[in-house]
Protein backbone atom coordinates (compact mmCIF):
# COMPACT_ATOMS: atom_id res chain seq x y z
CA UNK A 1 132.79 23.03 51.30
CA UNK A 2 134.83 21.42 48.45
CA UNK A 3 138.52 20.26 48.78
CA UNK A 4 140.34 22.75 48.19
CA UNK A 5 169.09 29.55 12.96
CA UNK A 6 166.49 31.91 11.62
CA UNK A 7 165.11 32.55 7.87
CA UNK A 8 166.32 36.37 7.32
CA UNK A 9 169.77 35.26 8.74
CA UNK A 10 170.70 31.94 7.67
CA UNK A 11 168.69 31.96 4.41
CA UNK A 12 170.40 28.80 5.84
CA UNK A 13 151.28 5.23 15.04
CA UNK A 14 148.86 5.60 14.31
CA UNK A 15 145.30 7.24 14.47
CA UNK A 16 143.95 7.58 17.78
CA UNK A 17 140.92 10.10 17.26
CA UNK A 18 139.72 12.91 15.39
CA UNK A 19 138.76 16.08 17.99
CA UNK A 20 136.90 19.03 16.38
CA UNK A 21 137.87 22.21 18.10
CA UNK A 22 136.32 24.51 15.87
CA UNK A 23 135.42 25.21 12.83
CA UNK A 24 138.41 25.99 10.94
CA UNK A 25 140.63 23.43 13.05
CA UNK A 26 140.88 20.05 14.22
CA UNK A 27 143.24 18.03 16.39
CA UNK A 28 144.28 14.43 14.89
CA UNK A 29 145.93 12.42 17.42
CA UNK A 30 148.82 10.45 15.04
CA UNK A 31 150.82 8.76 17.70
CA UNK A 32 149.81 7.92 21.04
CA UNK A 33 150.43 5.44 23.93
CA UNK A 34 148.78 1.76 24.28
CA UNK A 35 148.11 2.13 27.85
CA UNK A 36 147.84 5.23 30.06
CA UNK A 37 145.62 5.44 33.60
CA UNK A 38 142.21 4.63 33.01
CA UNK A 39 139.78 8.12 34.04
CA UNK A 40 136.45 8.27 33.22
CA UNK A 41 134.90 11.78 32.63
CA UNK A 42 131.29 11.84 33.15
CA UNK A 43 128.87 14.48 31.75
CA UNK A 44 128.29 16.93 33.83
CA UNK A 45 124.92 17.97 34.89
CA UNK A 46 123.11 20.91 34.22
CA UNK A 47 120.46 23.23 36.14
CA UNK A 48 119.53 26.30 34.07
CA UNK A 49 117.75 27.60 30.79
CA UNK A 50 120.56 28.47 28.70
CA UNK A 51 123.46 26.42 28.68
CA UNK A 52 127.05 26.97 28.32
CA UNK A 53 128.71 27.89 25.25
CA UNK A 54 131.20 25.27 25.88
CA UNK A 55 131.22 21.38 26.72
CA UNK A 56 133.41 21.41 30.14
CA UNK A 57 132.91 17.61 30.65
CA UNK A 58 134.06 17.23 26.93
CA UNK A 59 137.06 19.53 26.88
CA UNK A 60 138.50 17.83 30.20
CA UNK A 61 138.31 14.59 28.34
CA UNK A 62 140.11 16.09 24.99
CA UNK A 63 142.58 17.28 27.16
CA UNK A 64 144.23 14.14 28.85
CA UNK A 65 143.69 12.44 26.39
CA UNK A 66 146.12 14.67 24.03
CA UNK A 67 148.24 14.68 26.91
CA UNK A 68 149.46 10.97 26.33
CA UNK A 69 149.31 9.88 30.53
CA UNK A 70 145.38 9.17 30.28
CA UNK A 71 142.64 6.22 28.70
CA UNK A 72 139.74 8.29 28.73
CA UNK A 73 136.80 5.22 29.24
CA UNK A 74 134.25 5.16 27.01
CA UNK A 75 130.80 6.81 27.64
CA UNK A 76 128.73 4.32 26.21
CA UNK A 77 130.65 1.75 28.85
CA UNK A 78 129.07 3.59 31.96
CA UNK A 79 127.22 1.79 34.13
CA UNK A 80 125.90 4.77 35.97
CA UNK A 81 126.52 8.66 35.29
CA UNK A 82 126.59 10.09 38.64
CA UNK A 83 127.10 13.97 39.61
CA UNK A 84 127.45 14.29 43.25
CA UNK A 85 129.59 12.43 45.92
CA UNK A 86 126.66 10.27 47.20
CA UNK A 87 126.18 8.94 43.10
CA UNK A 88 129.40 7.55 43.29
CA UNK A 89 129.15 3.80 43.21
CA UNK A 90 132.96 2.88 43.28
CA UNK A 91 132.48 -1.04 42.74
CA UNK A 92 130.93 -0.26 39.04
CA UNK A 93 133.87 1.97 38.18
CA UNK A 94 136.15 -1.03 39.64
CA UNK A 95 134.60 -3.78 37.37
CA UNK A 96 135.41 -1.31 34.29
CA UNK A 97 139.23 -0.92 35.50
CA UNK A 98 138.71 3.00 35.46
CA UNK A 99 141.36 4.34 38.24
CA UNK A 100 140.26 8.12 38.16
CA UNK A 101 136.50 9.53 38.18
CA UNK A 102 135.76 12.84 37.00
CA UNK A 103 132.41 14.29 38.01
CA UNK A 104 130.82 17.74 38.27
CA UNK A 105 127.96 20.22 38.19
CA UNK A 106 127.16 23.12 36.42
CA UNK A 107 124.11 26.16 37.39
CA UNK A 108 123.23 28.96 36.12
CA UNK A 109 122.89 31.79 38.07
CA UNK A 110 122.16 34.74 35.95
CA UNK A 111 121.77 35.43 32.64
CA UNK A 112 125.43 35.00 31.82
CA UNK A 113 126.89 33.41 35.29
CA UNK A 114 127.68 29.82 35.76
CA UNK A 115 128.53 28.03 38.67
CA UNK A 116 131.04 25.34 37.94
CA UNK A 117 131.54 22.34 40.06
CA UNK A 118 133.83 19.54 39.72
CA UNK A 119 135.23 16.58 42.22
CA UNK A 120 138.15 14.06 41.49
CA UNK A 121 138.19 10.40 43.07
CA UNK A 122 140.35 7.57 43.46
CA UNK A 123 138.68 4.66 42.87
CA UNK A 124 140.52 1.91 44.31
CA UNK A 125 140.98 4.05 47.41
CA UNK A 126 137.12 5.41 47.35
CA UNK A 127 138.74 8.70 48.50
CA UNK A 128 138.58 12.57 46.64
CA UNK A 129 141.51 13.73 45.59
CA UNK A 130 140.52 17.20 44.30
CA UNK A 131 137.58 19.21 44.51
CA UNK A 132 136.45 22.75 43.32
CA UNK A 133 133.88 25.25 43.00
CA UNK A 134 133.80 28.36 40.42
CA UNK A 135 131.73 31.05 40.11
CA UNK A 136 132.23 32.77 36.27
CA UNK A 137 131.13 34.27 33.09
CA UNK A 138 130.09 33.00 29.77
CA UNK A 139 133.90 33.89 28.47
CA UNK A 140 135.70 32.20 31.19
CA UNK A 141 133.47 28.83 30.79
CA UNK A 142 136.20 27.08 28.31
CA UNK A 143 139.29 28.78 30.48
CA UNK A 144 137.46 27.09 34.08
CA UNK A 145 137.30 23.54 31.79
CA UNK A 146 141.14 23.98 30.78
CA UNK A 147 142.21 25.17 34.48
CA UNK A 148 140.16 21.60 35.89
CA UNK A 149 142.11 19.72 33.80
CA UNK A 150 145.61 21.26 34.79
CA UNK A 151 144.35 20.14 38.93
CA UNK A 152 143.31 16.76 37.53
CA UNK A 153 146.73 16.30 35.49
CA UNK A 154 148.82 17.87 38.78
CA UNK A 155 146.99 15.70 41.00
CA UNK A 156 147.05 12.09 38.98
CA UNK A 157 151.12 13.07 37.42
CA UNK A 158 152.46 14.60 40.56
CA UNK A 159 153.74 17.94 37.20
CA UNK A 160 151.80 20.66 36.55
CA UNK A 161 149.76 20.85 33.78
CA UNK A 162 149.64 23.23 30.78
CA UNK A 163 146.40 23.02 29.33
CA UNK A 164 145.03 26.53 30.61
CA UNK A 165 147.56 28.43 28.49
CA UNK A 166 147.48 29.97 24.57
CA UNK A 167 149.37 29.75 21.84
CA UNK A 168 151.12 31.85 19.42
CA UNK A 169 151.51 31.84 15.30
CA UNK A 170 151.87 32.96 12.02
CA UNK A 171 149.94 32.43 9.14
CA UNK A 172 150.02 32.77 5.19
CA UNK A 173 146.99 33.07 2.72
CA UNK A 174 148.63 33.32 -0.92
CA UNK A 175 146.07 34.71 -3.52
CA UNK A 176 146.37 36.07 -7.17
CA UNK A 177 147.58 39.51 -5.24
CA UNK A 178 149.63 38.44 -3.12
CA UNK A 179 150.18 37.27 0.08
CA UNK A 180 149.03 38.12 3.54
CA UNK A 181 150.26 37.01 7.04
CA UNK A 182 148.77 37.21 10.08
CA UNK A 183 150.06 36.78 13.74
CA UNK A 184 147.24 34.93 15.88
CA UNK A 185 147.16 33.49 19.44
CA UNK A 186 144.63 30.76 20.32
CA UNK A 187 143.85 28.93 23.44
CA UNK A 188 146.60 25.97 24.01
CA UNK A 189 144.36 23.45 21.94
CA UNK A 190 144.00 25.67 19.21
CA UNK A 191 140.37 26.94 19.82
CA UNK A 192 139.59 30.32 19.73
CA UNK A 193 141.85 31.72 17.04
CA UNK A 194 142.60 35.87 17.48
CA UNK A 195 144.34 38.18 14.50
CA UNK A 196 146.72 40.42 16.35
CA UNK A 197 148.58 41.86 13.42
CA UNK A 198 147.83 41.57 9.51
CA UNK A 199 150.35 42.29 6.73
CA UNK A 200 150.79 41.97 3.39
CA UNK A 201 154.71 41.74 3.99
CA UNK A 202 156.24 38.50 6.00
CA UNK A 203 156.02 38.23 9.66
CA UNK A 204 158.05 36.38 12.04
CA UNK A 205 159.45 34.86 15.34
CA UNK A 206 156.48 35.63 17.56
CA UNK A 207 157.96 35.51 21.47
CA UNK A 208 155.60 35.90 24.59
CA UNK A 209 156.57 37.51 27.46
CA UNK A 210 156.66 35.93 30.99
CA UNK A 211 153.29 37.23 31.97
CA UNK A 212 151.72 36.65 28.69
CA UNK A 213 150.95 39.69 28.03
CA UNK A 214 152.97 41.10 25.76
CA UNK A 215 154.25 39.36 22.48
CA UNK A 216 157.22 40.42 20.39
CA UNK A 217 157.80 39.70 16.67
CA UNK A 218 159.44 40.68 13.42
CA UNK A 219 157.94 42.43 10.72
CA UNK A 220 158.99 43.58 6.92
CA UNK A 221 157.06 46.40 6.67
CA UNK A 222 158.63 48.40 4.42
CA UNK A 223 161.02 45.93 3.24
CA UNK A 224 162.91 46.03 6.26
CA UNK A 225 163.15 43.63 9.28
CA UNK A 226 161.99 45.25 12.49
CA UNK A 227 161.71 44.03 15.71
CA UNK A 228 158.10 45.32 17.67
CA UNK A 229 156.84 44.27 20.91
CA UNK A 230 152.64 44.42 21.38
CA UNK A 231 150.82 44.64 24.31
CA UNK A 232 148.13 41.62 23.82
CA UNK A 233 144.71 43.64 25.22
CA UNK A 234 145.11 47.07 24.01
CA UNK A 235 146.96 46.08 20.72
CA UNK A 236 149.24 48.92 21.32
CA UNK A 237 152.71 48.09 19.97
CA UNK A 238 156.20 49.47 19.97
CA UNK A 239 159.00 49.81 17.33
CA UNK A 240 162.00 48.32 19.46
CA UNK A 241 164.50 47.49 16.58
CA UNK A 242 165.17 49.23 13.30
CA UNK A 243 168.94 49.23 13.53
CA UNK A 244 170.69 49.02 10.12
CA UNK A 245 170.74 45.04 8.55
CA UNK A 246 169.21 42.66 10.06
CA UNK A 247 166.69 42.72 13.41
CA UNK A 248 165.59 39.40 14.05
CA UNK A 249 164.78 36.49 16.63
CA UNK A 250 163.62 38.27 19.58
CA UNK A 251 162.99 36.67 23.32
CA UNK A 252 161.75 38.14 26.23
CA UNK A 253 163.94 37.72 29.56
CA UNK A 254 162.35 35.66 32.32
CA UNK A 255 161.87 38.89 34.25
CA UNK A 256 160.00 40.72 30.79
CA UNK A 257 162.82 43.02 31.26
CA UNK A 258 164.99 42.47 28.49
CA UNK A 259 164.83 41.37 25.43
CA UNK A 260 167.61 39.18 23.71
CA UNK A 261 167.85 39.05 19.49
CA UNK A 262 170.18 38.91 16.42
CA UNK A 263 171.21 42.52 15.03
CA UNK A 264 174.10 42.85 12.51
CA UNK A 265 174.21 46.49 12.99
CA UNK A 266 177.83 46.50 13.49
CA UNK A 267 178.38 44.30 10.17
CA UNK A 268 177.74 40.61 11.89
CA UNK A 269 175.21 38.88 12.60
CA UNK A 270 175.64 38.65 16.82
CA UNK A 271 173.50 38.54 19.62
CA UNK A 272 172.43 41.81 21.88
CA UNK A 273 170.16 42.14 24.85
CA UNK A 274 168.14 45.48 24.66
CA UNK A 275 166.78 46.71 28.20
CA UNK A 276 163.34 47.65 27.58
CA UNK A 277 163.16 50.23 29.88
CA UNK A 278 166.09 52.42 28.96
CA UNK A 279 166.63 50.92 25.41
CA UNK A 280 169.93 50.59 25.58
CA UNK A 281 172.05 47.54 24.15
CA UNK A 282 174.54 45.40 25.17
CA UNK A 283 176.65 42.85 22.89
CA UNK A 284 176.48 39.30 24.34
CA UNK A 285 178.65 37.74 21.42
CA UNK A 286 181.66 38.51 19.01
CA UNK A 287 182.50 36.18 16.23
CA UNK A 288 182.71 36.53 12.76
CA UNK A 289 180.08 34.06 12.14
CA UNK A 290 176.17 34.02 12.09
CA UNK A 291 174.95 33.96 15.74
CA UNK A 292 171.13 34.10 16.19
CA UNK A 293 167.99 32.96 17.66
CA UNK A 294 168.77 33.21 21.24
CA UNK A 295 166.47 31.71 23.75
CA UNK A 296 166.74 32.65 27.67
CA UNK A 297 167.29 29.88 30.90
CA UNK A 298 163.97 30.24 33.44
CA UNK A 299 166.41 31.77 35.88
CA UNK A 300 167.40 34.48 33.31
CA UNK A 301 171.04 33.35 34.27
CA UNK A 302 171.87 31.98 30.39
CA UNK A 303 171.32 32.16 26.72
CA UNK A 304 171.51 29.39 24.00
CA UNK A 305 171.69 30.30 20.42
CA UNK A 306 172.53 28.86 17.13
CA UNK A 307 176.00 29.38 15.56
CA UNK A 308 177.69 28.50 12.54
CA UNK A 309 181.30 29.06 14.08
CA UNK A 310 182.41 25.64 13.68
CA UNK A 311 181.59 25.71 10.17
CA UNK A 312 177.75 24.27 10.53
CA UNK A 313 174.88 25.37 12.53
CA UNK A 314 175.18 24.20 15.98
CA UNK A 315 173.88 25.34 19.43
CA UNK A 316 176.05 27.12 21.97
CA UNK A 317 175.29 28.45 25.60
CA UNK A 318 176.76 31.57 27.29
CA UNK A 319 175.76 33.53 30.26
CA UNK A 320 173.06 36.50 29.98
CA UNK A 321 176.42 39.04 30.52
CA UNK A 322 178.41 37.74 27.64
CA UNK A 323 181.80 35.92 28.44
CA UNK A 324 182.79 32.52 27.04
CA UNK A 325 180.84 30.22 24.84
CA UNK A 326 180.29 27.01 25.46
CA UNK A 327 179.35 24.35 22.06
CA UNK A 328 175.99 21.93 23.05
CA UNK A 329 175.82 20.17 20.25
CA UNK A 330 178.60 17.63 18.54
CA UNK A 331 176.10 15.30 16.79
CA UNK A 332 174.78 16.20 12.87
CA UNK A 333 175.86 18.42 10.52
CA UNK A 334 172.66 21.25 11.69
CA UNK A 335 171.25 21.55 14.94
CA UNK A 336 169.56 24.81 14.93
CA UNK A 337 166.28 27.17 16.74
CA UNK A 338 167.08 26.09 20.53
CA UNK A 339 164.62 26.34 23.82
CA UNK A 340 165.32 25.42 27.00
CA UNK A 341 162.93 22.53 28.79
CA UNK A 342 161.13 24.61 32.08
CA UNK A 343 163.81 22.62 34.66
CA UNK A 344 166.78 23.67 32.01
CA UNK A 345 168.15 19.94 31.51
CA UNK A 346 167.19 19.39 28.16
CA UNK A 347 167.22 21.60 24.96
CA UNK A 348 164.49 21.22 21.92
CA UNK A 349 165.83 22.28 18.91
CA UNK A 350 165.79 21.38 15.20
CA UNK A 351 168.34 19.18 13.42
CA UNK A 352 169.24 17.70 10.05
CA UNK A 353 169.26 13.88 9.39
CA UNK A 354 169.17 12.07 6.13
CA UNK A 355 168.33 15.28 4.63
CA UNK A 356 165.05 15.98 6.40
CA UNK A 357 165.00 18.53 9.29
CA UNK A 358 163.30 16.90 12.76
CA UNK A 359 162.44 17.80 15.83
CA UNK A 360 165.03 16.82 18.74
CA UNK A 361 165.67 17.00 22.72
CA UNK A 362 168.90 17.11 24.14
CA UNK A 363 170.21 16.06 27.60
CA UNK A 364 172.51 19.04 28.27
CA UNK A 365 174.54 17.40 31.07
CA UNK A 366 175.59 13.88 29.04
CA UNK A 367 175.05 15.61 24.89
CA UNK A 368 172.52 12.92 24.14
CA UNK A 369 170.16 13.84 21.16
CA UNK A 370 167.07 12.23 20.38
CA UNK A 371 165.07 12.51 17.24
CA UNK A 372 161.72 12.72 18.47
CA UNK A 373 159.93 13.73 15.05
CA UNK A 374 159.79 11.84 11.70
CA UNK A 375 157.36 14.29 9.21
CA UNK A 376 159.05 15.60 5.83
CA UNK A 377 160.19 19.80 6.98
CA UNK A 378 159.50 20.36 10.94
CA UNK A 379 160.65 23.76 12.59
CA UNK A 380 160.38 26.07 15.06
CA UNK A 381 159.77 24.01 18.44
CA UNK A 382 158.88 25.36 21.05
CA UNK A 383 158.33 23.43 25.03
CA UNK A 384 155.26 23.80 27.04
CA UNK A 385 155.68 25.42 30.27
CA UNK A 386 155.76 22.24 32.21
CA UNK A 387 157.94 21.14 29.51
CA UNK A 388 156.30 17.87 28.94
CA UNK A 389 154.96 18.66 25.60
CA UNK A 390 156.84 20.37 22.46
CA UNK A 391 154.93 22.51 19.95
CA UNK A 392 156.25 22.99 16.39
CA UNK A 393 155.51 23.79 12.48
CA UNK A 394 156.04 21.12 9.93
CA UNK A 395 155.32 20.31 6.46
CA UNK A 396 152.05 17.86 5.84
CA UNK A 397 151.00 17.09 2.05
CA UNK A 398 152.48 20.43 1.05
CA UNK A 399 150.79 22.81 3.29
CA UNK A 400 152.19 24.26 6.49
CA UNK A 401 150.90 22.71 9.92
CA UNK A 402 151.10 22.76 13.77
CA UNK A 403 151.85 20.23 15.56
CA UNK A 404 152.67 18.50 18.99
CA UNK A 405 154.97 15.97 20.35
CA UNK A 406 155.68 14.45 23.40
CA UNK A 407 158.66 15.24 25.12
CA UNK A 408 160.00 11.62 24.90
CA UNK A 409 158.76 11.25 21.29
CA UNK A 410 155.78 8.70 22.89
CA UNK A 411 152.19 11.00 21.85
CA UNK A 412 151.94 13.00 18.27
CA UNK A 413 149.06 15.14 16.91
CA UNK A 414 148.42 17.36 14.08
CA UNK A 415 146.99 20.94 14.21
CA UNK A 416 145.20 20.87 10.94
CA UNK A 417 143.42 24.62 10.26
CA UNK A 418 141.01 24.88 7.12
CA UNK A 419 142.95 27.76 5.50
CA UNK A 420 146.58 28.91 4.83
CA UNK A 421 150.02 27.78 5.87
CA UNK A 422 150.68 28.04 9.74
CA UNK A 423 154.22 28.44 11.17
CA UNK A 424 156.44 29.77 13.57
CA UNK A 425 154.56 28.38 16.88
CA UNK A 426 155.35 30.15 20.59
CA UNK A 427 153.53 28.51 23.41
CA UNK A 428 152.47 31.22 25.99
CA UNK A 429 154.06 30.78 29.56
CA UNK A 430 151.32 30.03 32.44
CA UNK A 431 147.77 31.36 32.38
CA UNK A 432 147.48 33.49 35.75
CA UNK A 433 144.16 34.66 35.14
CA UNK A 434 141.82 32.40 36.03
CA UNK A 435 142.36 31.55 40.06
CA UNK A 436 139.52 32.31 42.28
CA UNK A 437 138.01 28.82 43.19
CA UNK A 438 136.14 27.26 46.32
């Protein structure tokens, strides 16, 4: 047995590697860090006639080594390739420096079942330090290989990891007749792209909900902003704002309960929280300025949103029941588009300097910001759910891009897809569906 402020309201390194994760995408590591703990990932063996649709071995590697902590050791360096406990020669991973040994197994056991296996040593201590067994499908193959590298990442950082989740955004094709925009989610990597909603008018602001299984957005259909939340699987979706004005920026509440956004049906611009259930409103702010894009605490206790009350964008905080507002942000002339980090310390939002917009984190309790981002036009950030990785849209050679950074600014990479302009990034909360292991 194994071990077990937004667009309808405001108006206002070096090369690492090259991983192809499909066809019409591929993942350029820009910035990363000159040392990280040395894991080796060996192939995993196979026992069957047809073979995966997926490379696990492969997408374990790609994994830490996008995450920044890892040095994935080179293949052609092995000096054996074992699969099973008794392989394991420790003193040959030892004389290569590798720390960490990945190894596993794979069998087929029907025409479209796989068992999975995969073990996790310490090499200086010649001891396991993870071990599982799965039993799955051909469509859960790439979701096991994702869910093998969050144990490996918990177990080696002491965090969780975030690798089995998906992601959420928009994208524009611009032709001769127009334009049309799609809303797709993808698996965290970017692999496995799915259209949820098509439109020839604009869509925006796509927000998951805490189980991932719902996703709310804003749509122009019919020239008017609307606010719609969809249920992922059955594609049914629900008209949830069509107040006079503007309907914009929505956000799920921790408990999928509410959801928070920026309505100027009463002639501003302010923030409401609409229960889902009942449908019925309540005012969070009252100013005679823009207030928008609020984003919810994890304890549902508090929202932060982007104001221009002081006479520039900047970020304030209130409670989830309205009451007094508190300003975040002293530092630049724009701070705008603000999530909370997973532990609710920091803030990632965007902000103005030297006339380019960046990327930023800031440390709530002492009002520290740091520029973590340096490309031309980056928006729309968004944290992980372990909040050690930010995802956001920014500008590269003209066309619109994902792409990552690293909470502290340290690892960088570019989502580059073959066709269209891609924007307004939402990464999904945690993947529950995959747990059954041995």
């Amino acid at each position: 047995m194994l071990n077990s402020l937004s667009k309808v309201v405001t108006g206002f390194g070096f090369l690492l590697c090259w991983v192809s994760a499909q066809a019409d995408l591929s993942i350029e590591i820009t910035k990363g860090v000159k040392s990280g703990l040395p894991i080796a990932v060996v192939p995993f063996s196979w026992e069957g006639k047809s073979r995966p649709p997926h490379n696990i071995s492969d997408i374990v590697a790609a994994n830490l080594a996008r995450s920044g902590h890892f040095a994935i050791i080179p293949k052609k360096d092995f000096l054996s390739n074992p699969h099973t406990r008794k392989d394991v020669i420790f003193k040959d991973w030892r004389l290569l420096k590798t720390e960490a040994l990945v190894i596993g197994e794979i069998k087929q056991l029907g025409a479209n079942k796989y068992q999975v296996e995969f073990r996790l040593f310490d090499i200086f201590k010649e001891k396991q330090l993870a071990g599982f067994r799965y039993t799955v499908g051909r469509k859960l193959v790439r979701k096991v290989a994702h869910q093998i590298s969050d144990i490996i990442y918990e177990k080696l950082t002491g965090e969780s990891g975030a690798f089995n989740t998906r992601i959420a955004y928009i994208t524009k094709q611009s032709t001769a007749s127009g334009s049309t925009y799609k809303l797709k989610i993808a698996d965290s990597d970017g692999y496995g792209p799915v259209s949820l909603v098509t439109s020839r008018e604009p869509l925006m602001s796509p927000a998951w909900s805490a189980d991932g299984r719902k996703i709310a957005y804003v749509s122009f259909e019919h020239r008017r902003s609307k606010v719609f939340v969809q249920n992922i699987s059955s594609g049914k979706r629900s008209l949830v704002a069509q107040y006079p004005g503007i309907n914009s920026a929505p956000a799920f509440s921790p408990d999928g309960r509410s959801l928070a956004m920026t309505l100027s049906k009463d002639g501003n611009a302010e923030i409401y929280v609409m229960n889902l259930a009942t449908r019925k409103l309540k005012r969070i702010t009252r100013n005679p300025a823009i207030d928008t894009e609020p984003a919810w605490s994890l304890d549902g206790s508090r929202l932060v949103f982007t104001s221009d009350r002081a006479g520039s964008p900047q970020i304030y905080e209130v409670s989830a029941s309205g009451g007094n507002v508190r300003r975040l942000t002293f530092e630049g002339s724009y701070n705008a588009r603000p999530s909370y980090s997973a532990d609710g310390k920091t803030i990632t939002l965007v902000s103005r300097s030297r006339g380019r917009y960046h990327i930023a984190v800031l440390d709530i309790e002492n009002s520290g910001l740091q520029i973590i981002t340096s490309t031309l036009l980056d928006e729309s950030p968004s944290f992980a759910p372990n909040g050690r990785i930010i995802l956001y849209a920014a500008q590269v050679g003209g066309k619109g891009v994902l792409a990552s950074v690293s909470a502290d600014g340290r690892v960088k990479q570019l989502f580059k897809f073959r066709d269209g302009d891609v924007r307004e990034p939402a990464w999904s909360p945690y993947n529950r569906e995959l747990q059954y292991k041995e």
